[in-house]
Protein backbone atom coordinates (compact mmCIF):
# COMPACT_ATOMS: atom_id res chain seq x y z
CA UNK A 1 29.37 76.24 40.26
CA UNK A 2 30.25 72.30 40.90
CA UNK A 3 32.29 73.23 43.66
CA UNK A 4 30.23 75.59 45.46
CA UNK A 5 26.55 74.98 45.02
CA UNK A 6 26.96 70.44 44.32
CA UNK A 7 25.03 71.35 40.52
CA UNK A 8 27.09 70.74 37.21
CA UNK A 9 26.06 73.11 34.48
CA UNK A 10 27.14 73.15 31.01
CA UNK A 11 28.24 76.61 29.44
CA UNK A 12 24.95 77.23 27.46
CA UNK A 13 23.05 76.56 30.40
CA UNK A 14 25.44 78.88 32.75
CA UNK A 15 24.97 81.80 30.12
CA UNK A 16 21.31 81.33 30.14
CA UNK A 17 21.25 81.89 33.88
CA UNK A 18 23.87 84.86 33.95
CA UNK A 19 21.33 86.66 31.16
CA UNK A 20 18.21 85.98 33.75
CA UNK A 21 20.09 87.30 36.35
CA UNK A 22 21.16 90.70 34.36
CA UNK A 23 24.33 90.00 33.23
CA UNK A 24 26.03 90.22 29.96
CA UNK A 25 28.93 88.36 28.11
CA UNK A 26 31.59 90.78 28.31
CA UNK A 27 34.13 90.13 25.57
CA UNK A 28 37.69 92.25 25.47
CA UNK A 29 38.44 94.38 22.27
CA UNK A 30 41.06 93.68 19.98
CA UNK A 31 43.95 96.40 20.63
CA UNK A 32 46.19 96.80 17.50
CA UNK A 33 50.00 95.99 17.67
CA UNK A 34 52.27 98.96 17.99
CA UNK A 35 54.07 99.14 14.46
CA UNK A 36 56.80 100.33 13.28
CA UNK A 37 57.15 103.41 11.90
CA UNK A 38 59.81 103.48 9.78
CA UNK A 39 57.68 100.34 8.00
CA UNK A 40 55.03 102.46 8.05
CA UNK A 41 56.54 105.26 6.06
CA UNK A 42 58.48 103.37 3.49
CA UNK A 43 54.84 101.78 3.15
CA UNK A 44 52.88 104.57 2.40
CA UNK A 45 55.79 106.28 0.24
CA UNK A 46 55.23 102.76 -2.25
CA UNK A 47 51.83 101.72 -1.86
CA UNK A 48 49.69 103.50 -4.53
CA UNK A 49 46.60 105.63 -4.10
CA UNK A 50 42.94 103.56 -5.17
């Protein structure tokens, strides 16, 4: 915003603005790890049922 329009906004401030304007924070979801799944057998054959 510096660079373009000469103003110097701190993040609180720039998040205000985007929310006047309509937008929303768009955050990425957490995507799980591929296992493996030999682990994941030999875990469920000694893990005990609650």
């Amino acid at each position: 915003m510096q660079q373009t329009f000469q103003i110097e906004l701190k993040v609180r401030q720039c998040q205000r603005l985007m929310k006047k304007l309509g937008f929303t924070l768009q955050k990425p979801r957490a995507v799980p790890a591929p296992g493996d799944p030999d682990a994941k057998e030999a875990f469920r054959k000694t893990s005990t049922k609650t």
